[in-house]
C-alpha atoms as a PDB file:
ATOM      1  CA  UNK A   1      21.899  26.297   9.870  1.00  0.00           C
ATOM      2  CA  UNK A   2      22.794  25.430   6.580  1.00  0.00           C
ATOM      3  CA  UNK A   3      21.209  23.363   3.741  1.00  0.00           C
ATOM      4  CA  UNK A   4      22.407  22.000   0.284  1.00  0.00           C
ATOM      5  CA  UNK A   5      20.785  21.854  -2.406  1.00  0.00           C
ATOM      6  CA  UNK A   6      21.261  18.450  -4.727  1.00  0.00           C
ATOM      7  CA  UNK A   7      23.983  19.626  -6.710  1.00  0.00           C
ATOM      8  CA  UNK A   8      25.630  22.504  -4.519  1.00  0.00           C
ATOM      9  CA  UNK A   9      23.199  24.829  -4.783  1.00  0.00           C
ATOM     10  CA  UNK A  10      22.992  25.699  -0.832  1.00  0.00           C
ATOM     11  CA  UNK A  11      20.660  28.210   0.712  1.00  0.00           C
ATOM     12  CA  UNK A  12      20.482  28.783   4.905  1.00  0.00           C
ATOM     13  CA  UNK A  13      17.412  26.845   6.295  1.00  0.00           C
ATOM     14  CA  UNK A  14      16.512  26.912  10.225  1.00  0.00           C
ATOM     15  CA  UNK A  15      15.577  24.475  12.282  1.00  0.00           C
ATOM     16  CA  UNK A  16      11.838  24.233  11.153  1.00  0.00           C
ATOM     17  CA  UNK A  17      12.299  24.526   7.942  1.00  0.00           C
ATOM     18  CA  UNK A  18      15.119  21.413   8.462  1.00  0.00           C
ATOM     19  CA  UNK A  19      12.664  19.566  10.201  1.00  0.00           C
ATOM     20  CA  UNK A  20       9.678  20.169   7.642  1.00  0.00           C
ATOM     21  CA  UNK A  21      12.396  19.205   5.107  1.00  0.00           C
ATOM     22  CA  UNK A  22      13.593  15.870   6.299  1.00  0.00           C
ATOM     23  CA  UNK A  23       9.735  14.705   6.982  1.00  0.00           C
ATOM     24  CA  UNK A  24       9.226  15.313   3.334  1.00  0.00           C
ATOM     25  CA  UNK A  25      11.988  13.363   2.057  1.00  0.00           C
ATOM     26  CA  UNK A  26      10.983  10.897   4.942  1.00  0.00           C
ATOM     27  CA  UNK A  27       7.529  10.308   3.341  1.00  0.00           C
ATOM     28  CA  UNK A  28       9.126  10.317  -0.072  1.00  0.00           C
ATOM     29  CA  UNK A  29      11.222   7.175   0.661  1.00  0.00           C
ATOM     30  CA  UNK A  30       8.257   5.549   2.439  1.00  0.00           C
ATOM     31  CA  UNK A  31       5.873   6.015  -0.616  1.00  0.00           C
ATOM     32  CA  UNK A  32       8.097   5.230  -2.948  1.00  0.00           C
ATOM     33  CA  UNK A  33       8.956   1.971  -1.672  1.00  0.00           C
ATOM     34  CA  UNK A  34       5.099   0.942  -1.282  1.00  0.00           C
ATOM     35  CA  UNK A  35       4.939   1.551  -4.855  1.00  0.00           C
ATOM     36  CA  UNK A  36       7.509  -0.707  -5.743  1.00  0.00           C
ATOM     37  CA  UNK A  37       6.184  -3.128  -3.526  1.00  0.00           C
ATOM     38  CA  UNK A  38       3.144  -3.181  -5.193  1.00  0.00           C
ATOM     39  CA  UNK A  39       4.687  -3.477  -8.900  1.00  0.00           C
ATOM     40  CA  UNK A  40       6.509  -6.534  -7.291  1.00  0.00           C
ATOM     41  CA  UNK A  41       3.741  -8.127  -6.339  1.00  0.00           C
ATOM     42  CA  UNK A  42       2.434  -7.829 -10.041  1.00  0.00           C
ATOM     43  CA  UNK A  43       5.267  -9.365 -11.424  1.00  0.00           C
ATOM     44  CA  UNK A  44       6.962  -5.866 -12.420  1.00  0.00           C
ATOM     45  CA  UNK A  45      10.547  -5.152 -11.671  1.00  0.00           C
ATOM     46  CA  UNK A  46       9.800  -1.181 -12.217  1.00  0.00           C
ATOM     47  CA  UNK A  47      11.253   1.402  -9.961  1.00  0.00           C
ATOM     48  CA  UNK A  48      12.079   4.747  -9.594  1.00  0.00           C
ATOM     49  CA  UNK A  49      14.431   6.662 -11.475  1.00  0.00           C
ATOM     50  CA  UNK A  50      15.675   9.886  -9.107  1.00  0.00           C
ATOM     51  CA  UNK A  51      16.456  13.005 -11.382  1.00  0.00           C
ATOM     52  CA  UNK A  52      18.065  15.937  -9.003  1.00  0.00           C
ATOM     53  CA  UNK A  53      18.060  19.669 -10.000  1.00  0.00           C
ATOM     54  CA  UNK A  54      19.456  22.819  -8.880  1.00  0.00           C
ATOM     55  CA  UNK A  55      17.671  26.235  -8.800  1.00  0.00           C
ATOM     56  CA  UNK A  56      19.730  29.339  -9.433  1.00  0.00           C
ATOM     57  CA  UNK A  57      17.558  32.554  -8.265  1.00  0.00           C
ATOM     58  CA  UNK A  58      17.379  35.297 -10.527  1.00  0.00           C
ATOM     59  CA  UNK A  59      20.487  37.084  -9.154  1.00  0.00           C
ATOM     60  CA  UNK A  60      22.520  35.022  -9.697  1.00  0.00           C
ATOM     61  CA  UNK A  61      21.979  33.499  -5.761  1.00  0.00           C
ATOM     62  CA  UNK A  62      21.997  29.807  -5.028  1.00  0.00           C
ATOM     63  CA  UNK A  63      17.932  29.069  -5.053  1.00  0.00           C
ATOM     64  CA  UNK A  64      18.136  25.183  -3.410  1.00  0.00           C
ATOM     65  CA  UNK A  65      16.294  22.235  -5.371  1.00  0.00           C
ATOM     66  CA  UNK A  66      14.804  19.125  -5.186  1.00  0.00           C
ATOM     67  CA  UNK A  67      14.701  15.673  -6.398  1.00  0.00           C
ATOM     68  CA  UNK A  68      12.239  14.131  -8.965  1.00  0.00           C
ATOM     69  CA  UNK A  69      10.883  10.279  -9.023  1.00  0.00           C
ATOM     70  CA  UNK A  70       9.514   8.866 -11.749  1.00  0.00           C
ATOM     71  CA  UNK A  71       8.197   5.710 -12.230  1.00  0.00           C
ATOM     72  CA  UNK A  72       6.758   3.494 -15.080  1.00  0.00           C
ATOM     73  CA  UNK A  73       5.438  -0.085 -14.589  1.00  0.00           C
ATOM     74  CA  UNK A  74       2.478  -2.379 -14.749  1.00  0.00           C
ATOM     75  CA  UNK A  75       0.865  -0.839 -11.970  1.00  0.00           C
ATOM     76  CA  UNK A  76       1.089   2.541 -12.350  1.00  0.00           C
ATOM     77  CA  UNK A  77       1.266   3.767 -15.731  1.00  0.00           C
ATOM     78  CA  UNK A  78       3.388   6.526 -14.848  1.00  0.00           C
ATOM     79  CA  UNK A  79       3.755   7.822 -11.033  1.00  0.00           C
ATOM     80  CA  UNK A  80       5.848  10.739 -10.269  1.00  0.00           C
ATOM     81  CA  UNK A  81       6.946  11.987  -6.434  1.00  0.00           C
ATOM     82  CA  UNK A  82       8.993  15.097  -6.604  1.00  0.00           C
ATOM     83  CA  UNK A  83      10.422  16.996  -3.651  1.00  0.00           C
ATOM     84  CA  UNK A  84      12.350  20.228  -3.110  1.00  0.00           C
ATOM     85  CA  UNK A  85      13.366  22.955  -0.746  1.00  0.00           C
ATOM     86  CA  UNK A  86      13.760  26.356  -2.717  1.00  0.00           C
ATOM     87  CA  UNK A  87      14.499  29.895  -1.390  1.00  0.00           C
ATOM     88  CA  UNK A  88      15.387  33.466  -2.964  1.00  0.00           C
ATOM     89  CA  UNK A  89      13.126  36.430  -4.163  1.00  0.00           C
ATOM     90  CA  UNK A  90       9.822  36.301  -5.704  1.00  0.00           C
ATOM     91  CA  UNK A  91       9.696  38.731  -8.769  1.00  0.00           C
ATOM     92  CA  UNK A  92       7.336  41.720  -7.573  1.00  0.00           C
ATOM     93  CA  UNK A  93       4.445  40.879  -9.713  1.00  0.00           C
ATOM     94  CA  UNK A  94       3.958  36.750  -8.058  1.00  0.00           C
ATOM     95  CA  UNK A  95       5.164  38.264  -4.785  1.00  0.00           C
ATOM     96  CA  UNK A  96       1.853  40.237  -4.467  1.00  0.00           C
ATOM     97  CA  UNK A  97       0.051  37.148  -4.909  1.00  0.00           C
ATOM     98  CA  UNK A  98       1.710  35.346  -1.797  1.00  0.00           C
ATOM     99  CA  UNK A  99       0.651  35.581   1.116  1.00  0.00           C
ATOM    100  CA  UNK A 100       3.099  37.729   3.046  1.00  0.00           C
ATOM    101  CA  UNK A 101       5.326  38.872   0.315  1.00  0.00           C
ATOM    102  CA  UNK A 102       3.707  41.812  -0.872  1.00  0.00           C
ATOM    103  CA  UNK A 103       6.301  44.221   1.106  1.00  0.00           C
ATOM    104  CA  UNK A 104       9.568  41.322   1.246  1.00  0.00           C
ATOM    105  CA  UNK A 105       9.448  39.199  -1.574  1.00  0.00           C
ATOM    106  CA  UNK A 106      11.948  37.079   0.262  1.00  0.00           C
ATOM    107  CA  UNK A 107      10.531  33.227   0.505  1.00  0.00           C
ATOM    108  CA  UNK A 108      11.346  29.139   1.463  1.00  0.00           C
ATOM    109  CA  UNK A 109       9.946  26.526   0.439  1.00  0.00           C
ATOM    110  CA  UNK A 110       9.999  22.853   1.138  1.00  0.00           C
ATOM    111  CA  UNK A 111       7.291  19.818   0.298  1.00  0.00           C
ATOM    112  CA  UNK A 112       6.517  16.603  -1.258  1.00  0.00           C
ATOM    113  CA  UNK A 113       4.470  16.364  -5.031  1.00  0.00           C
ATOM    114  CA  UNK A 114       2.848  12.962  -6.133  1.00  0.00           C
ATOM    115  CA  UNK A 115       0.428  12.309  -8.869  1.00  0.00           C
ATOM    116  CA  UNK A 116      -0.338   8.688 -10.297  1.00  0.00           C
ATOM    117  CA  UNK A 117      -1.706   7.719 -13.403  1.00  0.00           C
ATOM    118  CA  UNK A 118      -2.431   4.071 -13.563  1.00  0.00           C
ATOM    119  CA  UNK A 119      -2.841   1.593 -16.086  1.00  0.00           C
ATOM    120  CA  UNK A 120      -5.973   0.341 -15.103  1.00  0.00           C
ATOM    121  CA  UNK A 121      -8.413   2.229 -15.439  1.00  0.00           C
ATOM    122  CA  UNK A 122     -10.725   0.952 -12.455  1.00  0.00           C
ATOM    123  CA  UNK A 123      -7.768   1.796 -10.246  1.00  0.00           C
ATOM    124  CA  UNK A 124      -8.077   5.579  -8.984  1.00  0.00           C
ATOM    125  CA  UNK A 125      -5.428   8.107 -10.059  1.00  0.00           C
ATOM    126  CA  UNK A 126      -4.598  10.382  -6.981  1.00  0.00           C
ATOM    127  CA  UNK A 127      -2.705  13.601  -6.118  1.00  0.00           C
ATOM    128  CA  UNK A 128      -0.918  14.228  -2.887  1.00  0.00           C
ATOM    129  CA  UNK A 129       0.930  17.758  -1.935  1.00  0.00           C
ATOM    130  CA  UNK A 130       2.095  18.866   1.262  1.00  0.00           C
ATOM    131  CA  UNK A 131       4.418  21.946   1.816  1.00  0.00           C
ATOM    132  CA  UNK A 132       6.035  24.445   4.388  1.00  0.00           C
ATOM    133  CA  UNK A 133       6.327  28.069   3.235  1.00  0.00           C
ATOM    134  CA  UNK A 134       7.920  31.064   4.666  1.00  0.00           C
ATOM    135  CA  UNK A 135       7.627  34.607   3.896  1.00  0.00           C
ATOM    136  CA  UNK A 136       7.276  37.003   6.365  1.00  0.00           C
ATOM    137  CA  UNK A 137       4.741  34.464   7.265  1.00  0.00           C
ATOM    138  CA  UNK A 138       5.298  31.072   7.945  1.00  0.00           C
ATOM    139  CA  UNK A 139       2.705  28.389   7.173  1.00  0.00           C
ATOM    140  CA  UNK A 140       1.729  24.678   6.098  1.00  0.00           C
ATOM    141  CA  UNK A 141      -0.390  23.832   2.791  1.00  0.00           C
ATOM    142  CA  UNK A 142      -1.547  20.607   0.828  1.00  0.00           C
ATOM    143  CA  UNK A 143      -3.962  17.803   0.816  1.00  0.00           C
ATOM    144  CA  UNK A 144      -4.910  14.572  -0.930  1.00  0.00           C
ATOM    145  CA  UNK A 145      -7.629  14.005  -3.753  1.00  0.00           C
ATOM    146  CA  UNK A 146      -8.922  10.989  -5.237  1.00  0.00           C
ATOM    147  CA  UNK A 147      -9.516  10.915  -8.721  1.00  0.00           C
ATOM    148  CA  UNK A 148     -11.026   7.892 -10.006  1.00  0.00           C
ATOM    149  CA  UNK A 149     -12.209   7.566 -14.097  1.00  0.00           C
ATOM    150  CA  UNK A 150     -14.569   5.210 -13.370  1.00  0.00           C
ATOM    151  CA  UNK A 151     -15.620   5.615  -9.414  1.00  0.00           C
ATOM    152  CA  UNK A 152     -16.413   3.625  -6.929  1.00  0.00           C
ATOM    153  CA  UNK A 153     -18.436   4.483  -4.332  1.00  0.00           C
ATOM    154  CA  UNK A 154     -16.994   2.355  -1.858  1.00  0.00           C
ATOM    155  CA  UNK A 155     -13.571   3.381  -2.569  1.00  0.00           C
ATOM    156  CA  UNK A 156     -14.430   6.978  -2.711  1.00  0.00           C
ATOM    157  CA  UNK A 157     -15.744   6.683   0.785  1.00  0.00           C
ATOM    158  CA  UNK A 158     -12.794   4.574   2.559  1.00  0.00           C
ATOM    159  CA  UNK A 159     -10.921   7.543   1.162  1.00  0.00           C
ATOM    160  CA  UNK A 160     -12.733  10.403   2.976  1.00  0.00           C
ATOM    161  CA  UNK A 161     -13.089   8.184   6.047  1.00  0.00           C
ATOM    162  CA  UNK A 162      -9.194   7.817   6.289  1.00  0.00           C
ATOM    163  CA  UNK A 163      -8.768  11.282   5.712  1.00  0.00           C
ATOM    164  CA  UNK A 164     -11.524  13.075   8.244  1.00  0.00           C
ATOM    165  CA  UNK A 165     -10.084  10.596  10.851  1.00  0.00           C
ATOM    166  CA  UNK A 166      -6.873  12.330  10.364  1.00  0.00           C
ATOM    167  CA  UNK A 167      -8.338  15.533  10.533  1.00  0.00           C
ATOM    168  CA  UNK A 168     -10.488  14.266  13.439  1.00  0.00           C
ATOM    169  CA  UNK A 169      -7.317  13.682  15.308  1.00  0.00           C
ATOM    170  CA  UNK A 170      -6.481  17.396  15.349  1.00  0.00           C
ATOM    171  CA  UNK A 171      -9.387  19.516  14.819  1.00  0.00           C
ATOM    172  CA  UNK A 172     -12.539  18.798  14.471  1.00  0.00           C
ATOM    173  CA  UNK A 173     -13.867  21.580  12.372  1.00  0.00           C
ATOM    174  CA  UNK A 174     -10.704  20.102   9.587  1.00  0.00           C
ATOM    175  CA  UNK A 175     -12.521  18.176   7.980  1.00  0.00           C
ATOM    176  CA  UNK A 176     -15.718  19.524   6.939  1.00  0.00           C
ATOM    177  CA  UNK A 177     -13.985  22.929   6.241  1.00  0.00           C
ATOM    178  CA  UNK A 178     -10.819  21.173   3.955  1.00  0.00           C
ATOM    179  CA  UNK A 179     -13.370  18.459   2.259  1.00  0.00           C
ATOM    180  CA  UNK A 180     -15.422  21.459   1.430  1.00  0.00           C
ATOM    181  CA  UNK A 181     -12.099  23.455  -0.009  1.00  0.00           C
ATOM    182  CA  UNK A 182     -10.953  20.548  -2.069  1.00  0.00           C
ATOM    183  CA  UNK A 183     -14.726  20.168  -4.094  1.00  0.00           C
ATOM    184  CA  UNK A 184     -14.280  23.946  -4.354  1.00  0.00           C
ATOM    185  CA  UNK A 185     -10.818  24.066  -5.709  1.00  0.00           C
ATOM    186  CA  UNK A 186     -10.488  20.503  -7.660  1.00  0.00           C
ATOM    187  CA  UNK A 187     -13.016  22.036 -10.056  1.00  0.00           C
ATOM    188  CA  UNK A 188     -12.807  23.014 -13.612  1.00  0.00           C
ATOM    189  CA  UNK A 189     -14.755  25.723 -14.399  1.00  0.00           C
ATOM    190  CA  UNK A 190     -14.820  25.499 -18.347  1.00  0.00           C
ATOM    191  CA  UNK A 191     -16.008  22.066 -18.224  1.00  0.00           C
ATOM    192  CA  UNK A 192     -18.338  22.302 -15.462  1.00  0.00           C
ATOM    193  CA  UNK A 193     -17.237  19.637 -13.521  1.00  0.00           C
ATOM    194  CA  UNK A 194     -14.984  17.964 -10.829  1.00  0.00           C
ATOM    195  CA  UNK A 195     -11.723  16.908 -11.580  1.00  0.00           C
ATOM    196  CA  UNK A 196     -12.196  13.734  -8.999  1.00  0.00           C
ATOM    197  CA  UNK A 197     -13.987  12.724  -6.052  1.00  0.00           C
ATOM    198  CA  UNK A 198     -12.750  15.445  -3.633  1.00  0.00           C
ATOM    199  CA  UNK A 199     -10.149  14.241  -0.710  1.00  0.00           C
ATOM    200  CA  UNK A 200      -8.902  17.733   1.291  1.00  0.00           C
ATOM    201  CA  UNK A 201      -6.921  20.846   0.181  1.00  0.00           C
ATOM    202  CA  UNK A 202      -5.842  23.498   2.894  1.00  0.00           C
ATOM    203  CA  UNK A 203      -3.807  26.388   2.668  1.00  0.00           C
ATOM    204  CA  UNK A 204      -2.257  29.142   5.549  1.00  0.00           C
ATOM    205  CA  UNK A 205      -1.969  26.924   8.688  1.00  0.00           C
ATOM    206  CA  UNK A 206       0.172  29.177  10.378  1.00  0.00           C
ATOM    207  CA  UNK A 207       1.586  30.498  13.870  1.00  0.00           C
ATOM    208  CA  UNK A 208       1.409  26.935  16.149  1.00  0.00           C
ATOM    209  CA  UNK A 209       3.864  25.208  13.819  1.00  0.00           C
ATOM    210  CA  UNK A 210       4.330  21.886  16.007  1.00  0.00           C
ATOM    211  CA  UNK A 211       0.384  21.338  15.711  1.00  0.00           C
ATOM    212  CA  UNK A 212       0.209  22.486  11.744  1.00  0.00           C
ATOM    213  CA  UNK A 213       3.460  20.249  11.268  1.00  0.00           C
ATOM    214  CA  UNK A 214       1.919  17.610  13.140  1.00  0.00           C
ATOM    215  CA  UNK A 215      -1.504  17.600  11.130  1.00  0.00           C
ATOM    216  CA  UNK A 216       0.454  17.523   8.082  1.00  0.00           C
ATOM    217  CA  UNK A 217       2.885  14.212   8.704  1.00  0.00           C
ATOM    218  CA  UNK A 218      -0.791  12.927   9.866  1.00  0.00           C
ATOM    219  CA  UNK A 219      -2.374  13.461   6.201  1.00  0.00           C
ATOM    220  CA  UNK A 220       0.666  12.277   4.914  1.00  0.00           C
ATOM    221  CA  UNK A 221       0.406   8.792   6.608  1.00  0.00           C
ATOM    222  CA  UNK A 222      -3.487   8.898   6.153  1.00  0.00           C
ATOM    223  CA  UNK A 223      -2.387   9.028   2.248  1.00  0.00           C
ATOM    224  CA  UNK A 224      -0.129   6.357   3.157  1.00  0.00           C
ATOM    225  CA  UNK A 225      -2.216   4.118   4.975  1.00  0.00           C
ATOM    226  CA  UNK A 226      -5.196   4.269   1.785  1.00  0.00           C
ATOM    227  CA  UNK A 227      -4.197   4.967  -0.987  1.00  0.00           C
ATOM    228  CA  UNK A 228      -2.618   1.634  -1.412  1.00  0.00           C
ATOM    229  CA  UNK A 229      -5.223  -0.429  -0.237  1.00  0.00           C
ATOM    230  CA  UNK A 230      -7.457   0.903  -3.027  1.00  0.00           C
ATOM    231  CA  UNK A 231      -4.748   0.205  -5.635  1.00  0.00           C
ATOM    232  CA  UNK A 232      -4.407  -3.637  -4.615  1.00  0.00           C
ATOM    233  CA  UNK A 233      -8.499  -3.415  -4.528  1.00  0.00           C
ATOM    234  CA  UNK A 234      -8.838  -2.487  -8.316  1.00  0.00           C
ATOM    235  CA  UNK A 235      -5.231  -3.363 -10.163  1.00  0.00           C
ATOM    236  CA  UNK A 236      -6.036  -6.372 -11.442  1.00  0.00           C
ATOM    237  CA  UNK A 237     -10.017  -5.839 -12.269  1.00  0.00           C
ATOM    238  CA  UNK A 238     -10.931  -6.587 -15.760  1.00  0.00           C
ATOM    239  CA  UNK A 239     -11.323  -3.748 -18.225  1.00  0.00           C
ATOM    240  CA  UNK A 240     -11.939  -3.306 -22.449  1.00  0.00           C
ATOM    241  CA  UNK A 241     -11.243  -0.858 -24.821  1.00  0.00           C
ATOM    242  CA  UNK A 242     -14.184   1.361 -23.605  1.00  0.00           C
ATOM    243  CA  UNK A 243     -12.844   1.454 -20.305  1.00  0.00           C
ATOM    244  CA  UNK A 244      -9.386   2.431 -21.328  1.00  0.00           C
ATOM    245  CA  UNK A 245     -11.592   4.960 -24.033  1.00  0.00           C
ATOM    246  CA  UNK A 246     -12.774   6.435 -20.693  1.00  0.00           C
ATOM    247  CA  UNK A 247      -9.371   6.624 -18.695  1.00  0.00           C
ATOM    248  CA  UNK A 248      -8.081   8.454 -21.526  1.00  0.00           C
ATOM    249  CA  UNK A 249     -10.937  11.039 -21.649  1.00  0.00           C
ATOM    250  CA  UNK A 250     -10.568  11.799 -18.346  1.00  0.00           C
ATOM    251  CA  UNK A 251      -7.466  12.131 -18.239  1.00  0.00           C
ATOM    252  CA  UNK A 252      -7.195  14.929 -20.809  1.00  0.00           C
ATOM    253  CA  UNK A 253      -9.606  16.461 -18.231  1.00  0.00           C
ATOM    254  CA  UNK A 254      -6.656  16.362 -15.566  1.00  0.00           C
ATOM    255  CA  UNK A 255      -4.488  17.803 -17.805  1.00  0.00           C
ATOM    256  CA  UNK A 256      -6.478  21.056 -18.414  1.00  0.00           C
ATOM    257  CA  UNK A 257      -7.138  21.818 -15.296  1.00  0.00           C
ATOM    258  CA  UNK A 258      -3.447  21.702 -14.050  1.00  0.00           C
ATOM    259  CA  UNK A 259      -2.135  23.862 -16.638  1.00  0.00           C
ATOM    260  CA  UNK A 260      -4.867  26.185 -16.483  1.00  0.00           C
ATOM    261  CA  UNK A 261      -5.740  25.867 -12.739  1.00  0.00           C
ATOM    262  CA  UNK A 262      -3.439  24.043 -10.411  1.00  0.00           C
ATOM    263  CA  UNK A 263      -0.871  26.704  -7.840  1.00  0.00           C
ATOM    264  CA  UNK A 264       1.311  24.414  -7.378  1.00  0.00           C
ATOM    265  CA  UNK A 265       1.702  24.246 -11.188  1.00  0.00           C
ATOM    266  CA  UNK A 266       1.959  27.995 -10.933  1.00  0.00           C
ATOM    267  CA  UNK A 267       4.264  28.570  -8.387  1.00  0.00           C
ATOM    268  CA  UNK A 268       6.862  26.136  -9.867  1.00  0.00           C
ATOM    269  CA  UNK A 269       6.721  27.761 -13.114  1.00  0.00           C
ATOM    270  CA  UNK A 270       7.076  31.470 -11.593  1.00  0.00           C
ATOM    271  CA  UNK A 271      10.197  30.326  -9.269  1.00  0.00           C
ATOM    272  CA  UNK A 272      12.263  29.028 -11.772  1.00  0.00           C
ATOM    273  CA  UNK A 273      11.432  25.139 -11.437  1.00  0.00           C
ATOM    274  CA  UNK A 274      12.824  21.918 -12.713  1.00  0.00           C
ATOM    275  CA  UNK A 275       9.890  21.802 -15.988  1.00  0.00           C
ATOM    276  CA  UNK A 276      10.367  18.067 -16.156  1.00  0.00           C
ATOM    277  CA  UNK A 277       9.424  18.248 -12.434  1.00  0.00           C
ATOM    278  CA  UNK A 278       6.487  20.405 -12.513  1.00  0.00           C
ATOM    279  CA  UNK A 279       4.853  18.881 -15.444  1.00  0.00           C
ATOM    280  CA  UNK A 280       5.318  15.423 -14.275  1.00  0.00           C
ATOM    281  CA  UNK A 281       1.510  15.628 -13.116  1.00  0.00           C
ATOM    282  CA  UNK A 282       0.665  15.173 -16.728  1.00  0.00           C
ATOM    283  CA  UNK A 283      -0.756  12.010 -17.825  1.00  0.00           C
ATOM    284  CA  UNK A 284       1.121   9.789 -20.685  1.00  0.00           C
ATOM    285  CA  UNK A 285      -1.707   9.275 -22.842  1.00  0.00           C
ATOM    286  CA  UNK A 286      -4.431  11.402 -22.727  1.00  0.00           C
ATOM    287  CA  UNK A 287      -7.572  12.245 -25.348  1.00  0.00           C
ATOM    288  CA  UNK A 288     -10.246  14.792 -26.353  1.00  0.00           C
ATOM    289  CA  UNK A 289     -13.185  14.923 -27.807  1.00  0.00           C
END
């Protein structure tokens, strides 16, 4: 089988990767349109503005590409959903940092990217990532992480409710083990602290691909089903200058740890990305000390 890229860039995709693909873009649409919902019901007309790019690989070879969102309203200060379905050679030095590339450096890759920033700053700023990769491996990654500059206890635990009931629903060793890696990995080291309030991160869910695929659409909808609810919650709560003095703080926070941490940051950058699409995780306004 055959699939385009978003400007004629075409690479061959099978019927997994199709399916992993269209599931993606599925979720895409769905998010996207909650989001607008929610700016309507503030009074906003904002909506997203869809950017495609191509990716040439290195040779020369058509390398697929992807689609970024981008959206800036009332609600969410800024809010960008990117996905993309890339293929072609990893250069030798990344490919002997992925996981079965080190002897064909040969790779796919399709998934969905979100991170919102929002304007108030009692509403929770979240990131959401789920992916497909194939090397001479094939497996799923991603998760969900709530990251709140001023938390709420409540909120923080609705969150990790909705998302070890999804985990619940397929294994139940999930969600203590991809909690666990998400308040190891969402951490900055320099600073000493958390970047959020956890949520799940998993990596290498390979050889049953119907259950990994399955588990993945399922944290997809969990993020779905929450992460909204929490927004309406908090959008329209009060706040003053030291509030907003806190947002900002934190948010500069964010920002070091995914250019100095973050994979998927990483791996973007090292396959020949869209930039505007890999650094849309970046907040608007941000401070530091």
């Amino acid at each position: 089988m055959s699939g385009t890229g978003n400007g004629g860039s075409v690479i061959e995709i099978d019927d997994q990767q199709q399916a992993a693909r269209d599931w993606f873009e599925s979720l895409r649409d769905s998010i996207c349109a909650e989001f607008e919902a929610i700016e309507r019901e503030a009074g906003s007309d904002a909506a997203f503005e869809y950017s495609p790019w191509d990716r040439i690989d290195p040779d020369g070879a058509p390398g697929g590409g992807g689609v970024r969102g981008l959206m800036k309203g009332k609600v969410f200060e800024k809010v960008g959903v990117n996905v993309s379905t890339v293929g072609g050679r990893f250069s030798p030095e990344f490919a002997a940092s992925i996981h079965g590339a080190s002897e064909n450096p040969s790779f796919f890759a399709t998934g969905i990217s979100l991170v919102a920033h929002m304007a108030n700053p009692h509403a929770p700023a979240v990131h959401m990532n789920t992916r497909f990769l194939c090397t001479t491996k094939r497996w799923f990654g991603g998760g969900a992480d709530l990251n709140p500059p001023i938390p709420y206890q409540e909120d923080t635990d609705a969150f990790h409710a909705c998302l070890r009931a999804a985990c619940a629903a397929h294994d139940p060793t999930y969600y203590p083990r991809f909690s666990k890696w998400a308040e190891e990995y969402f951490f900055i080291p320099h600073r000493g602290v958390h970047r959020g309030v956890g949520g799940i991160f998993y990596d290498h869910l390979e050889d049953h691909f119907e259950a990994n695929f399955a588990f993945t659409r399922g944290v997809g909808e969990a993020f779905l089903d929450i992460f909204p609810k929490l927004v309406r919650k908090r959008m329209d709560t009060p706040f003053d200058d030291a509030d907003r003095a806190r947002q900002l703080e934190w948010r500069g926070r964010y920002a070091e740890f995914n250019l100095i941490y973050d994979r998927g940051t990483l791996f973007g950058l090292k396959t020949g990305g869209n930039i505007d699409a890999i650094l849309m995780s970046l907040p608007p306004l941000a401070t530091w000390s």
